[in-house]
N, C-alpha and C. Protein backbone atom coordinates (compact mmCIF):
# COMPACT_ATOMS: atom_id res chain seq x y z
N UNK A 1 0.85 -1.18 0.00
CA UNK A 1 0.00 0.00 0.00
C UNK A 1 0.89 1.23 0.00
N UNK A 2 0.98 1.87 -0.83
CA UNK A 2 1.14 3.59 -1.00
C UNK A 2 1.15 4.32 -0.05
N UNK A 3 1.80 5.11 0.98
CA UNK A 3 1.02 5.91 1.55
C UNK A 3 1.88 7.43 1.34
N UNK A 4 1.38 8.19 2.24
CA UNK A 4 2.03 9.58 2.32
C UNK A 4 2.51 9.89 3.61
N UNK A 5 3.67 10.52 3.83
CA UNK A 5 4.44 11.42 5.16
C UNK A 5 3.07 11.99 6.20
N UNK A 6 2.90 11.03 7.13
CA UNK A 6 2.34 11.76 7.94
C UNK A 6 1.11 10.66 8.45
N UNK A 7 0.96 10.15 7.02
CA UNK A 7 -0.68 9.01 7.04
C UNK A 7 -0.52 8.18 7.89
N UNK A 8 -1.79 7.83 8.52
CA UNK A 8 -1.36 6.93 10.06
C UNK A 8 -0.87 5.89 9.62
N UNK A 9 -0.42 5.28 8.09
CA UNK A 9 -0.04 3.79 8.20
C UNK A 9 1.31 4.40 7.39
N UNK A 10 2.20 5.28 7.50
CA UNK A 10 3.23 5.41 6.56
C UNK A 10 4.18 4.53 7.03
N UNK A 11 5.02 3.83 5.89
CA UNK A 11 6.19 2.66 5.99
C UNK A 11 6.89 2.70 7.58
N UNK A 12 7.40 3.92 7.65
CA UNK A 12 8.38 3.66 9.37
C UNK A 12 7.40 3.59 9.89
N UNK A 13 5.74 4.01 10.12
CA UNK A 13 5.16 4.07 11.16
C UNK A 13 4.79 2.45 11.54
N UNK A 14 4.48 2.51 10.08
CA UNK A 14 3.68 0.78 10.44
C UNK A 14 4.81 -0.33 10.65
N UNK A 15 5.67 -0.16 10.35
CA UNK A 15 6.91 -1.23 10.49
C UNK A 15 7.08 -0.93 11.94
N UNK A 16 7.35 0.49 12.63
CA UNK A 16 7.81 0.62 13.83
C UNK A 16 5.97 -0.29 14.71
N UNK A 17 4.96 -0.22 14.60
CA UNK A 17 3.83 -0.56 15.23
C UNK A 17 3.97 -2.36 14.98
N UNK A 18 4.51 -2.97 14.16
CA UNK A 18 4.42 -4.22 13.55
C UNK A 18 5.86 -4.50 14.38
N UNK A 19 7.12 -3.69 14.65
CA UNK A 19 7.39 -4.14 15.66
C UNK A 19 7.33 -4.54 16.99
N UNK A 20 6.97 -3.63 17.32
CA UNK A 20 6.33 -3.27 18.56
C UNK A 20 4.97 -4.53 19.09
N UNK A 21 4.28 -4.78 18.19
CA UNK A 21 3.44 -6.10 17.72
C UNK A 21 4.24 -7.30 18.29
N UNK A 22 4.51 -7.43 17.46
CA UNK A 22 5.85 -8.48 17.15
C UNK A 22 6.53 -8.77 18.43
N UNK A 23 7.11 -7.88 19.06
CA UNK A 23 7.37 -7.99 20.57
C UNK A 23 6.65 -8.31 21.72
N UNK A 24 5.54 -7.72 21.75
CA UNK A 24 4.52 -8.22 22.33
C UNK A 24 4.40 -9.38 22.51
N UNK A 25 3.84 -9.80 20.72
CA UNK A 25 3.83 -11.41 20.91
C UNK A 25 5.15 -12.59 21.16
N UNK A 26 5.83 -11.83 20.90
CA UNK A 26 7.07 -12.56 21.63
C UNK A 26 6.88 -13.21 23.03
N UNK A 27 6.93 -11.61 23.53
CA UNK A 27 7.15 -11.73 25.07
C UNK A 27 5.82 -12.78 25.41
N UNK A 28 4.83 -12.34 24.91
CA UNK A 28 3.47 -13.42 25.52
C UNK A 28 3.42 -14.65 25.67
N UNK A 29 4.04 -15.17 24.34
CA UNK A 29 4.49 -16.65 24.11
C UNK A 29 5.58 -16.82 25.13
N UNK A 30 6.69 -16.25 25.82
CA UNK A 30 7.52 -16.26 26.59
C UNK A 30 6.94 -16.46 28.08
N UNK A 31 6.16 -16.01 28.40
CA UNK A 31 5.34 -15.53 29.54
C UNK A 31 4.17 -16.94 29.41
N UNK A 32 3.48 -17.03 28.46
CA UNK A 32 2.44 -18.24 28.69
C UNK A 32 3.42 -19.88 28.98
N UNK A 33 5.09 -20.08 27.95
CA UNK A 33 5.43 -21.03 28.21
C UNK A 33 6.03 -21.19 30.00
N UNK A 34 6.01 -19.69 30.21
CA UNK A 34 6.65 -19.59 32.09
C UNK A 34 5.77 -20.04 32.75
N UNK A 35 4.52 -19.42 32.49
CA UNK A 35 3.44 -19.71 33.13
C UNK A 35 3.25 -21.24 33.45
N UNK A 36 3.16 -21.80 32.44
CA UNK A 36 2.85 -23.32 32.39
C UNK A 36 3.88 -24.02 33.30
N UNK A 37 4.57 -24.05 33.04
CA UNK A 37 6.49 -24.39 33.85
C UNK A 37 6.27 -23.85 35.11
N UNK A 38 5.77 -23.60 35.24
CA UNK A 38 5.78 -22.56 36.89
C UNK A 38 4.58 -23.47 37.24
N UNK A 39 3.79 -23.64 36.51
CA UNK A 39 2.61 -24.91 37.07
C UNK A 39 2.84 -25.97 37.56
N UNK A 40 3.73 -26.56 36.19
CA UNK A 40 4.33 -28.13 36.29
C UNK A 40 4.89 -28.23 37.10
N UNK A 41 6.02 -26.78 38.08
CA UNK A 41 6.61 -27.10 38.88
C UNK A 41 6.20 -26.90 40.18
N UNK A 42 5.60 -25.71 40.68
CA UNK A 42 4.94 -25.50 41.61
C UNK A 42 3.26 -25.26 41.93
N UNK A 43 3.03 -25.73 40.82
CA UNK A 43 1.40 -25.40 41.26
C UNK A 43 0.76 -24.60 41.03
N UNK A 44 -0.47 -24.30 41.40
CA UNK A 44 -1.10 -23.01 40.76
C UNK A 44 -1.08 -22.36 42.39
N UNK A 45 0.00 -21.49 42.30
CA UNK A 45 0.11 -20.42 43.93
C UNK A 45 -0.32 -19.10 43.17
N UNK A 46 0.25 -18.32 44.66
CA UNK A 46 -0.66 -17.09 44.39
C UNK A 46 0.42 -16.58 43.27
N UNK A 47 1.84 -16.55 43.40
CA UNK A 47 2.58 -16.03 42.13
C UNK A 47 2.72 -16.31 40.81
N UNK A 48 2.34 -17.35 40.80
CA UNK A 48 1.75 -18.09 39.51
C UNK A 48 0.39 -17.90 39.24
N UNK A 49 -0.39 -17.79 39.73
CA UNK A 49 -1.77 -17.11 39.36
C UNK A 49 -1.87 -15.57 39.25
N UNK A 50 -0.66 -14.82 39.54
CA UNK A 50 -0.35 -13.28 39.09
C UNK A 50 0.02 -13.34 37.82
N UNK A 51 1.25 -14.04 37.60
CA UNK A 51 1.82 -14.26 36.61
C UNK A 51 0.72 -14.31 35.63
N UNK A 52 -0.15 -15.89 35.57
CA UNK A 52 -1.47 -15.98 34.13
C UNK A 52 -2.19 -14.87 34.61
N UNK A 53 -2.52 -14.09 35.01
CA UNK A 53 -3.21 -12.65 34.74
C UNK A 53 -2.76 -11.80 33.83
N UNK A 54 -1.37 -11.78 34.46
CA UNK A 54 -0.52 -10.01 33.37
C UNK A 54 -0.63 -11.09 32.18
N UNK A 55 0.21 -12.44 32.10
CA UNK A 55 -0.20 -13.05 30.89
C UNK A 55 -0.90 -12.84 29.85
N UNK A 56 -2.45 -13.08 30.56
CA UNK A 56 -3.42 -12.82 30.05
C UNK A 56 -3.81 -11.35 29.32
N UNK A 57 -3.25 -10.65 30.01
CA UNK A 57 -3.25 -8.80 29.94
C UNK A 57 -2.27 -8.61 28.83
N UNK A 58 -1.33 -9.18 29.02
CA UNK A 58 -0.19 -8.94 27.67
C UNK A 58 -1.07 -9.84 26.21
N UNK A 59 -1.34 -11.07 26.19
CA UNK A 59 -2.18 -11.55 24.91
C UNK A 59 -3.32 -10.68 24.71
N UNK A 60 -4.25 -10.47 25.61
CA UNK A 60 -5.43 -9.34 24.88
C UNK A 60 -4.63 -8.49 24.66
N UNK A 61 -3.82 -7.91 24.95
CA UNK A 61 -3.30 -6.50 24.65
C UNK A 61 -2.67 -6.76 22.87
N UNK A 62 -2.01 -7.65 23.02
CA UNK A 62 -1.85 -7.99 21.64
C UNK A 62 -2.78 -8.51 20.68
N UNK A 63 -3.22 -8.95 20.92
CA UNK A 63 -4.75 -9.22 20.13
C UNK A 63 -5.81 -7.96 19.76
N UNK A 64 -6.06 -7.25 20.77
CA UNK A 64 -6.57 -5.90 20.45
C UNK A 64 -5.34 -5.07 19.97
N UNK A 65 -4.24 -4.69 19.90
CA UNK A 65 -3.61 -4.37 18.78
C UNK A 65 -3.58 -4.51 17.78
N UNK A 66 -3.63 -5.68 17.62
CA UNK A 66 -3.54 -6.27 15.92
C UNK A 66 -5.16 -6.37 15.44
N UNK A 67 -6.09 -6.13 16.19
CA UNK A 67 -7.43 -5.71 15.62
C UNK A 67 -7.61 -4.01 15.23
N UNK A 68 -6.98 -3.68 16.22
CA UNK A 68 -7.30 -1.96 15.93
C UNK A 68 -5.94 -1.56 14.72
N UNK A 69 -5.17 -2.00 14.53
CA UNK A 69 -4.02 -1.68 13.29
C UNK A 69 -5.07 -2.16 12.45
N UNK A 70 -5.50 -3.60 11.96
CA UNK A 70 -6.21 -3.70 10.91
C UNK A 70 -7.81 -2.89 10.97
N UNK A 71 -8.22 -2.47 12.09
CA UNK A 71 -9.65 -1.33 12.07
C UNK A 71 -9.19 -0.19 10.95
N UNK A 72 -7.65 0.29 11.85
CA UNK A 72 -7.39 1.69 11.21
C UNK A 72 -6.97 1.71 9.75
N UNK A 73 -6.34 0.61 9.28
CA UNK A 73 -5.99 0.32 8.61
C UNK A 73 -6.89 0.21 7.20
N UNK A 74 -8.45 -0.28 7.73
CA UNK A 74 -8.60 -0.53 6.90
C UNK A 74 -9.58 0.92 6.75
N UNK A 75 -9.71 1.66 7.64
CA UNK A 75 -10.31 3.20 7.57
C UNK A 75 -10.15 4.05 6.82
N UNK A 76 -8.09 3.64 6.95
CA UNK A 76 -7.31 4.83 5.96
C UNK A 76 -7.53 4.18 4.58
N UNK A 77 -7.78 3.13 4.40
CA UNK A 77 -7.86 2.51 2.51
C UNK A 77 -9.23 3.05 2.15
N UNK A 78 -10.29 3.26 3.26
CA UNK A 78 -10.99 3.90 2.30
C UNK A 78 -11.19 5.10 2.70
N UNK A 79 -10.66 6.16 3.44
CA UNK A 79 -10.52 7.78 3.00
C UNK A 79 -9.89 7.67 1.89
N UNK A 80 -9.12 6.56 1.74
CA UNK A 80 -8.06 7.19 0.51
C UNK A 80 -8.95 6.94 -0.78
N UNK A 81 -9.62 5.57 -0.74
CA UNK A 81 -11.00 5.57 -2.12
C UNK A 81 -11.57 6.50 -1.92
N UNK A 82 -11.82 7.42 -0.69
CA UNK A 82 -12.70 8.57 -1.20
C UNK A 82 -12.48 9.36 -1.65
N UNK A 83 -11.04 9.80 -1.16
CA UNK A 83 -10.29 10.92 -1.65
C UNK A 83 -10.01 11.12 -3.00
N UNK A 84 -9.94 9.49 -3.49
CA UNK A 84 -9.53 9.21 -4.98
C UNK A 84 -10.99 9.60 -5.80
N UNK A 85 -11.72 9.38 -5.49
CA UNK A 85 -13.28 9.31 -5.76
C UNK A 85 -13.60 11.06 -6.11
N UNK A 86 -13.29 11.88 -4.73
CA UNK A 86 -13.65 12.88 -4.39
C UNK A 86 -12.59 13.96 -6.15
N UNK A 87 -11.55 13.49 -5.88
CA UNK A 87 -10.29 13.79 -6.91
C UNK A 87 -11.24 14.07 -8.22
N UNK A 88 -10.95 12.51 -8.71
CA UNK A 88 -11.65 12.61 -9.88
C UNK A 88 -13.21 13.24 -10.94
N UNK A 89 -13.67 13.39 -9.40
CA UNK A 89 -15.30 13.70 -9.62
C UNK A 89 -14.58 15.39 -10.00
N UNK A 90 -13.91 16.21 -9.33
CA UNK A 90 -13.49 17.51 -9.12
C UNK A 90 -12.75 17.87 -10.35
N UNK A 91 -12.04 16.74 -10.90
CA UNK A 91 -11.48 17.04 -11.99
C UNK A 91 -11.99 16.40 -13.41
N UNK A 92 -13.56 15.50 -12.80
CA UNK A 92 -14.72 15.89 -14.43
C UNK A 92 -15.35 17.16 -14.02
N UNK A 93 -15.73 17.83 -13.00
CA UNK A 93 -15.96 18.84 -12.85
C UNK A 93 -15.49 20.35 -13.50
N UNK A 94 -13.86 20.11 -13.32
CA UNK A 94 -13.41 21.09 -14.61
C UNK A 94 -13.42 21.41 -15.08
N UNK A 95 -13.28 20.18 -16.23
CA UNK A 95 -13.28 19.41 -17.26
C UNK A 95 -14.40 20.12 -18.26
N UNK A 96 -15.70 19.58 -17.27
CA UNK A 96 -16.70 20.10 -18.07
C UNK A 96 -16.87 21.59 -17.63
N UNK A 97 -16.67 22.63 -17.47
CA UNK A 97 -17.09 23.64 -17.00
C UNK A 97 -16.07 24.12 -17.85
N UNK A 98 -15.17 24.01 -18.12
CA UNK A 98 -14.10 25.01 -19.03
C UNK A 98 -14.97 24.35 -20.32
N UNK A 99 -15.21 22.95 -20.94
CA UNK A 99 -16.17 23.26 -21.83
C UNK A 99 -17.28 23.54 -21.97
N UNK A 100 -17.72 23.94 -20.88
CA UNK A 100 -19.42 24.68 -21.43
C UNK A 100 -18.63 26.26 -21.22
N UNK A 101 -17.99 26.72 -20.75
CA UNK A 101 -17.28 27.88 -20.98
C UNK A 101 -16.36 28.29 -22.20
N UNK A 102 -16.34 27.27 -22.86
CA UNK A 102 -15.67 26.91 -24.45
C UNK A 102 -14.39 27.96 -23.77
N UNK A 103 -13.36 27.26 -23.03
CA UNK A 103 -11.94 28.16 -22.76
C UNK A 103 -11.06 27.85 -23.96
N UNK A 104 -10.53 28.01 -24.26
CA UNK A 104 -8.92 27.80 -25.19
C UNK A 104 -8.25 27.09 -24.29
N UNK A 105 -6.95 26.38 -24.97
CA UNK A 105 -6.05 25.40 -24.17
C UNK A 105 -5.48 26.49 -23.38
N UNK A 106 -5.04 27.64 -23.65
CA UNK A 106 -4.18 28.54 -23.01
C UNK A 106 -4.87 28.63 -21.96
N UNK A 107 -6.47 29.31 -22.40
CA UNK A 107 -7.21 29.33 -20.72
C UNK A 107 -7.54 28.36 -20.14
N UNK A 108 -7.64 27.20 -20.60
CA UNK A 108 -7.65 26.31 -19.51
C UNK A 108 -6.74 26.21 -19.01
N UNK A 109 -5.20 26.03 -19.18
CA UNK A 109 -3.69 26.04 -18.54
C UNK A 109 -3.87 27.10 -17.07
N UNK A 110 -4.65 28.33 -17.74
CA UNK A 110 -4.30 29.86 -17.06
C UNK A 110 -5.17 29.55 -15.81
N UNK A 111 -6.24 28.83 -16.18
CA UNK A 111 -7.93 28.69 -15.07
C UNK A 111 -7.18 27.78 -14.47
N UNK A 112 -6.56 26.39 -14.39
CA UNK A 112 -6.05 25.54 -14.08
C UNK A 112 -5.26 25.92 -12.89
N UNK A 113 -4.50 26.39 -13.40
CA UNK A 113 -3.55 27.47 -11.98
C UNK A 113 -3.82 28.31 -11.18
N UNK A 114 -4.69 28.95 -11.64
CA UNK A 114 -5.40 29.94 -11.08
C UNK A 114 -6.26 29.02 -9.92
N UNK A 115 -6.96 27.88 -9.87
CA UNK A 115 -7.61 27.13 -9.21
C UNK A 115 -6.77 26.53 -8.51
N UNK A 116 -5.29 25.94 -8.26
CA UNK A 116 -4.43 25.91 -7.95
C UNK A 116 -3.84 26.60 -6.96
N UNK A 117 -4.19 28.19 -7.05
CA UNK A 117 -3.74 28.82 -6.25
C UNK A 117 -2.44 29.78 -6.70
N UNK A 118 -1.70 29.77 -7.75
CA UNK A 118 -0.67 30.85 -8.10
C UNK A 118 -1.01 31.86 -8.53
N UNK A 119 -0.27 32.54 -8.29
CA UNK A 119 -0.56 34.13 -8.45
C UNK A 119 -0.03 34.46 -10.03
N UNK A 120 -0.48 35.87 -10.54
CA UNK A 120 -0.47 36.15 -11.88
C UNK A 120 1.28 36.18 -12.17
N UNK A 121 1.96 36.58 -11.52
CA UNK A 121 3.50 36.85 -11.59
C UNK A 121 3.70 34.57 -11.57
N UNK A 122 3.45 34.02 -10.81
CA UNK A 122 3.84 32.89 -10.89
C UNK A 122 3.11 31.79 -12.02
N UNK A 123 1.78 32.02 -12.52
CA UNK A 123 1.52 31.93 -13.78
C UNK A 123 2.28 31.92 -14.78
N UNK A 124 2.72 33.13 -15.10
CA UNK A 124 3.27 33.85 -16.33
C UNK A 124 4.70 33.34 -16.29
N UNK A 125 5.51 32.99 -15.15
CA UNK A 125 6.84 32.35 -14.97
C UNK A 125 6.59 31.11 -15.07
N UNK A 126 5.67 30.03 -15.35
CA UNK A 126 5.67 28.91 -15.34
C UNK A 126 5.35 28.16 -17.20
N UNK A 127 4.38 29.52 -17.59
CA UNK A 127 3.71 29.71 -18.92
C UNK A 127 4.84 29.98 -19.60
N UNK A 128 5.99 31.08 -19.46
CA UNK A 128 6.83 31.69 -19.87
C UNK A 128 6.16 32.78 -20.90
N UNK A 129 5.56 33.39 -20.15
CA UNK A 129 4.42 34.62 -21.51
C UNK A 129 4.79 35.65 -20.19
N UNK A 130 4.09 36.54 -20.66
CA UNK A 130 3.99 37.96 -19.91
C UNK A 130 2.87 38.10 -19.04
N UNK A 131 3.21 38.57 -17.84
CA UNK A 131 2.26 38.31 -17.25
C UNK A 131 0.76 40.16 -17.70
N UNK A 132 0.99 40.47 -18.30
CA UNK A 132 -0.06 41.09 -18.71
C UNK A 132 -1.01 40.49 -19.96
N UNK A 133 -0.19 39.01 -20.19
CA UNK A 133 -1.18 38.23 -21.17
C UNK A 133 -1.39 37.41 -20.03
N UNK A 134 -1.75 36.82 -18.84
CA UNK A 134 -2.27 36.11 -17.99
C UNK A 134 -3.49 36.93 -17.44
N UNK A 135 -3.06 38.09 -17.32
CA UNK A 135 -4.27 39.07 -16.98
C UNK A 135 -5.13 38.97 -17.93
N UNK A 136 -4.92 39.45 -18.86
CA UNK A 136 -5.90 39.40 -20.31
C UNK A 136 -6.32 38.16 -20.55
N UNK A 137 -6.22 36.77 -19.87
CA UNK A 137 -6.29 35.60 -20.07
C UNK A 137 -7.38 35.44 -19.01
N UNK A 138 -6.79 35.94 -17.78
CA UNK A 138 -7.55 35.71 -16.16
C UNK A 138 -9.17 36.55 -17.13
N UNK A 139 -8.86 37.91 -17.52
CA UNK A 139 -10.16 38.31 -17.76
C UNK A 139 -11.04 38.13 -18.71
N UNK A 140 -10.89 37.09 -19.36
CA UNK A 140 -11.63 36.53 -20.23
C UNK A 140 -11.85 35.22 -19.70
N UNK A 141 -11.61 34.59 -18.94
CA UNK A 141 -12.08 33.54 -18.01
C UNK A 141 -12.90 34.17 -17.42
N UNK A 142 -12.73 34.91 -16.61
CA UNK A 142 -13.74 35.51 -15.65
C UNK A 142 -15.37 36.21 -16.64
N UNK A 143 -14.94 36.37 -17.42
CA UNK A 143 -15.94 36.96 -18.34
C UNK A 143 -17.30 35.51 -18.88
N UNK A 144 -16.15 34.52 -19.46
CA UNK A 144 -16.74 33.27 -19.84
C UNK A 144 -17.84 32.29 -18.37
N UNK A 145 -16.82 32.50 -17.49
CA UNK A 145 -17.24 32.05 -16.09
C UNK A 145 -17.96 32.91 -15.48
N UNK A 146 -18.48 33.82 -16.10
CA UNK A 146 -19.47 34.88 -15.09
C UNK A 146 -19.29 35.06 -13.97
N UNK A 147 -17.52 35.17 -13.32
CA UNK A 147 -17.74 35.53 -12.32
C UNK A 147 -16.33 36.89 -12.48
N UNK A 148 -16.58 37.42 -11.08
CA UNK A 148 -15.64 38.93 -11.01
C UNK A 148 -14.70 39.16 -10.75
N UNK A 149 -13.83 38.08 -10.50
CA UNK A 149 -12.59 38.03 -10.04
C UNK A 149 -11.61 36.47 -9.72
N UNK A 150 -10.64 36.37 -8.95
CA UNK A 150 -9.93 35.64 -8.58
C UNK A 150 -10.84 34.78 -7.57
N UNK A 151 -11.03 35.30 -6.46
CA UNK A 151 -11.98 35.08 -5.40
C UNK A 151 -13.08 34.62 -5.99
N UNK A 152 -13.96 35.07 -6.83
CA UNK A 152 -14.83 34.77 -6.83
C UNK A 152 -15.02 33.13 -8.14
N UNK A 153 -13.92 33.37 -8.84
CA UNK A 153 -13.39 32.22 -9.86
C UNK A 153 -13.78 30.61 -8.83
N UNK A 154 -12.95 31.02 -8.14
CA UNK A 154 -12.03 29.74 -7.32
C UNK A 154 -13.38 29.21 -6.07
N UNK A 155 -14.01 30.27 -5.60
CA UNK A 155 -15.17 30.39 -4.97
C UNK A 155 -16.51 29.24 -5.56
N UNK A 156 -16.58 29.62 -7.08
CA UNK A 156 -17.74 28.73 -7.99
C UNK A 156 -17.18 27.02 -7.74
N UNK A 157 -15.86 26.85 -7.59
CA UNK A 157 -15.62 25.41 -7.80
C UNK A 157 -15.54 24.94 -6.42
N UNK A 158 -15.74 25.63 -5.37
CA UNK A 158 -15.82 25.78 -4.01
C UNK A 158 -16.94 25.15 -3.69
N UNK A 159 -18.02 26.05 -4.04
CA UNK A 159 -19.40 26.03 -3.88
C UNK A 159 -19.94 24.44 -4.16
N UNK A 160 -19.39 24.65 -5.66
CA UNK A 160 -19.95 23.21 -6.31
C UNK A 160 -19.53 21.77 -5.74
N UNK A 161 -18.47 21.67 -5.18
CA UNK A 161 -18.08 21.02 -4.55
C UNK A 161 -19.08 20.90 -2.95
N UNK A 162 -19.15 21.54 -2.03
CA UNK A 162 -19.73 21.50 -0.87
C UNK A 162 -21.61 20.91 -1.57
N UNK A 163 -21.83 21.89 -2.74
CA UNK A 163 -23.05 21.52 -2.55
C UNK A 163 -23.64 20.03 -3.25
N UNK A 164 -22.40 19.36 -4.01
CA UNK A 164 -22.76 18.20 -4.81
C UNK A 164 -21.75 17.18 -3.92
N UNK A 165 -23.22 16.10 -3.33
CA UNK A 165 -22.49 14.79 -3.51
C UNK A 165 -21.61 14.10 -3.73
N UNK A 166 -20.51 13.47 -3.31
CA UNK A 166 -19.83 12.48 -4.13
C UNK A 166 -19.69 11.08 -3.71
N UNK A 167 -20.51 10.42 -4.80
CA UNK A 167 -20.82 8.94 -4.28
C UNK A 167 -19.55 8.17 -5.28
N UNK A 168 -19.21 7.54 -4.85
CA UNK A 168 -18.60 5.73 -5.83
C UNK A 168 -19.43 5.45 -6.75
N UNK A 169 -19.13 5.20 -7.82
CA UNK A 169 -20.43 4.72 -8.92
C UNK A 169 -20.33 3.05 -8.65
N UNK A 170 -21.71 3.02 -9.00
CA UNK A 170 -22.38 1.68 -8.48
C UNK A 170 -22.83 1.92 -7.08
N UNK A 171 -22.84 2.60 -6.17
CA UNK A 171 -22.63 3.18 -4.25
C UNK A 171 -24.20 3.32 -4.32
N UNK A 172 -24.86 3.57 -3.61
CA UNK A 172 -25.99 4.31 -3.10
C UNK A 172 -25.77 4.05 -1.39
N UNK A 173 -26.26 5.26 -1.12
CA UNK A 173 -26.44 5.99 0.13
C UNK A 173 -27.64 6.20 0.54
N UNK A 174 -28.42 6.19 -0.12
CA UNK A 174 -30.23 6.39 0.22
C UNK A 174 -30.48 5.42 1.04
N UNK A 175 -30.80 6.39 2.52
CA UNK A 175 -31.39 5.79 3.51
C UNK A 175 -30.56 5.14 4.68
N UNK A 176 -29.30 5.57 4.04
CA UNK A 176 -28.45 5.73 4.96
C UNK A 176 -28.50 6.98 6.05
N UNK A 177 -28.34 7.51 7.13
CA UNK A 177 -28.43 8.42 7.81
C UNK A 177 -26.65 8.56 8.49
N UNK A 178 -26.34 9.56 8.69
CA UNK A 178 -25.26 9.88 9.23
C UNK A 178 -25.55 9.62 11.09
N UNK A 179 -23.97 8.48 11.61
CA UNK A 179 -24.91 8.61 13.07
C UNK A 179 -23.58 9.38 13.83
């Protein structure tokens, strides 16, 4: 699995937790064969009946570890289908909106970034054009997109987003309730 710097299952994290695992069950298996041996030899006393307690406390403990790594685990695989989900829906969203706005490749490049977040000076250094043809670019987007500005550009794909759905195709949600 893929992940990213930071994601609760990234490579050192989960290797360092799968050690840590791993030790656990070590020690448990170490501790249940004492346990037993401590039977065979002395009986079930009161220190040997401490002993199969923490025993016992160290195996659930490992056992509910290795349930909640695979809970979380399997939580983060699907934020990440959603995210992937959420992605793609945002970028047919675009897609189609620069063509019912019939943009040019240039303005779509220019709208593209602009949605992105760079500024007209970092546009125009990336385009390698002038940035008074990014302006003249920005304002004919804004013209096509009926809206008045920068803010208000980036705002429409904002909106559309919060106010539309995004399901998995094939998914339904009807009648599901959020609890």
């Amino acid at each position: 699995m893929r992940t990213l710097p930071g994601h609760p299952f990234s490579s050192l994290r989960l290797t360092t937790l799968l050690a840590v695992v791993l030790l656990q069950a070590a020690s448990a298996i170490f501790f249940i064969g004492d346990f037993f041996w401590e039977i065979h030899l002395s009986g079930l006393v009161s220190h040997t009946s401490f002993e199969g307690l923490a025993t016992l406390g160290l195996v659930s403990g490992v056992l509910f570890g290795v349930a909640e790594m695979a809970r979380i685990q399997r939580s983060a695989r699907m934020a990440e289908n959603s995210l992937k989900i959420a992605a793609n829906a945002f970028g047919e969203m675009i897609t189609e909106r620069f063509e019912t706005w019939s943009l040019s490749a240039s303005e779509r490049d220019v709208a593209l970034l602009t949605i992105k977040g760079f500024d007209v000076e970092e546009i125009a250094r990336l385009r390698k054009t002038a940035t008074s043809t990014v302006r003249a670019q920005q304002a004919s987007i804004y013209a096509k997109s009926q809206t008045h500005n920068r803010g208000h550009f980036v705002s429409s794909f904002i909106d559309a987003l919060v106010e539309t759905p995004v399901i998995a195709s094939g998914t339904s949600d009807q009648g599901k309730q959020d609890t």
